[in-house]
C-alpha atoms as a PDB file:
ATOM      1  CA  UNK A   1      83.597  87.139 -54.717  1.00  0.00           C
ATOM      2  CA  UNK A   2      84.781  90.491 -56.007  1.00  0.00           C
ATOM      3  CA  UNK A   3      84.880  91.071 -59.946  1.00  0.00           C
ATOM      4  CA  UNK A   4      86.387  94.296 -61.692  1.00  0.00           C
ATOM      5  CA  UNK A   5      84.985  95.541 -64.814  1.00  0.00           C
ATOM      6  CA  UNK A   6      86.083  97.921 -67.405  1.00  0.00           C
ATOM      7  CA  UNK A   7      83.767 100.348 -68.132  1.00  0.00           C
ATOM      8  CA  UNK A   8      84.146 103.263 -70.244  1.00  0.00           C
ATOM      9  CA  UNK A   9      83.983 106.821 -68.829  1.00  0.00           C
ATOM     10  CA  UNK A  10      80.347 107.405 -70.876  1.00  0.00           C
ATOM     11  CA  UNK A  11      78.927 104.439 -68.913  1.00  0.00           C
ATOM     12  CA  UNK A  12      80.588 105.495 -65.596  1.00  0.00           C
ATOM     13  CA  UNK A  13      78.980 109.060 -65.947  1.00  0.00           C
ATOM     14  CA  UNK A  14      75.924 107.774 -66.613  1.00  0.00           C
ATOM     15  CA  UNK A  15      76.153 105.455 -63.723  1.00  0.00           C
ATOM     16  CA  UNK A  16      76.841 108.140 -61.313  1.00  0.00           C
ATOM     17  CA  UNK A  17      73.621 110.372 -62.500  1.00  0.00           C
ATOM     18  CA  UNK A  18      71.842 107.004 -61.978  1.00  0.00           C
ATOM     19  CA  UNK A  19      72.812 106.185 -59.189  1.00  0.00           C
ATOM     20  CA  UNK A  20      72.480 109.491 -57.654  1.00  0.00           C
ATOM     21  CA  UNK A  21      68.842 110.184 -59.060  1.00  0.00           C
ATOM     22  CA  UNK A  22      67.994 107.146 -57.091  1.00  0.00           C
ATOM     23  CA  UNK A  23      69.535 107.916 -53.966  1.00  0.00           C
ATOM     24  CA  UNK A  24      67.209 111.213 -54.381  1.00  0.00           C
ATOM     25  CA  UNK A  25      64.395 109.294 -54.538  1.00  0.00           C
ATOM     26  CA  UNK A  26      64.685 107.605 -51.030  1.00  0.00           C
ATOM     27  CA  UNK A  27      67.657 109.083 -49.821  1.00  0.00           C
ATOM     28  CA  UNK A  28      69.368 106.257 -49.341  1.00  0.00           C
ATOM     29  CA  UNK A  29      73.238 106.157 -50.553  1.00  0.00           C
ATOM     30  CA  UNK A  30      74.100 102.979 -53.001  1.00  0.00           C
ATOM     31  CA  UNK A  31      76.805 101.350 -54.085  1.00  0.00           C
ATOM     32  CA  UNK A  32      77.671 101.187 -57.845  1.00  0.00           C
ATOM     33  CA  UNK A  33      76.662  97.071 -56.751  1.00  0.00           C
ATOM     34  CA  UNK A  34      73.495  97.879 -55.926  1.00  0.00           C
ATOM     35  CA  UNK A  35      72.472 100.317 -58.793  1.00  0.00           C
ATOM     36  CA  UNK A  36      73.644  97.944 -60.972  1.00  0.00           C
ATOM     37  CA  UNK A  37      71.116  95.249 -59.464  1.00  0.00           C
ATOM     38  CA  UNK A  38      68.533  97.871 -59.181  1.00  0.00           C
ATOM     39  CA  UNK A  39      68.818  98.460 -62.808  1.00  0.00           C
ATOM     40  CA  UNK A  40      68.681  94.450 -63.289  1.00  0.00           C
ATOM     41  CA  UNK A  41      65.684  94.025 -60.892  1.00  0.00           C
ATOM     42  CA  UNK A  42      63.855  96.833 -62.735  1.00  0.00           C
ATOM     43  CA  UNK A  43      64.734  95.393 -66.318  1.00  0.00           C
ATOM     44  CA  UNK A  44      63.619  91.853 -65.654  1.00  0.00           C
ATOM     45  CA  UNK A  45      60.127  92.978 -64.304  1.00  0.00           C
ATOM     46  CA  UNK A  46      59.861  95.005 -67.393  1.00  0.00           C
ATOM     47  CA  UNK A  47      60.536  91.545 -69.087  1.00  0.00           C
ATOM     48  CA  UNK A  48      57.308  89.939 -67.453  1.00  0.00           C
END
């Protein structure tokens, strides 16, 4: 299932740079989806 968000245009720029410094890591292209979860997986292990 599909959700929409409101974000404001601060936390969409900063997406993008995120997003885009980790597609320069591996060169893979993500989806704002996956960055999101990427940032999620990377906070929770941080948590442990």
């Amino acid at each position: 299932m599909v959700k929409t968000m409101k974000i404001s245009d601060e936390t969409h720029r900063e997406l993008t740079k995120v997003s885009a410094k980790i597609t320069a890591e591996d060169g893979e292209r993500r989806t704002f989806d996956e960055t999101i979860m990427e940032i999620i997986t990377v906070y929770r292990q941080k948590e442990e």
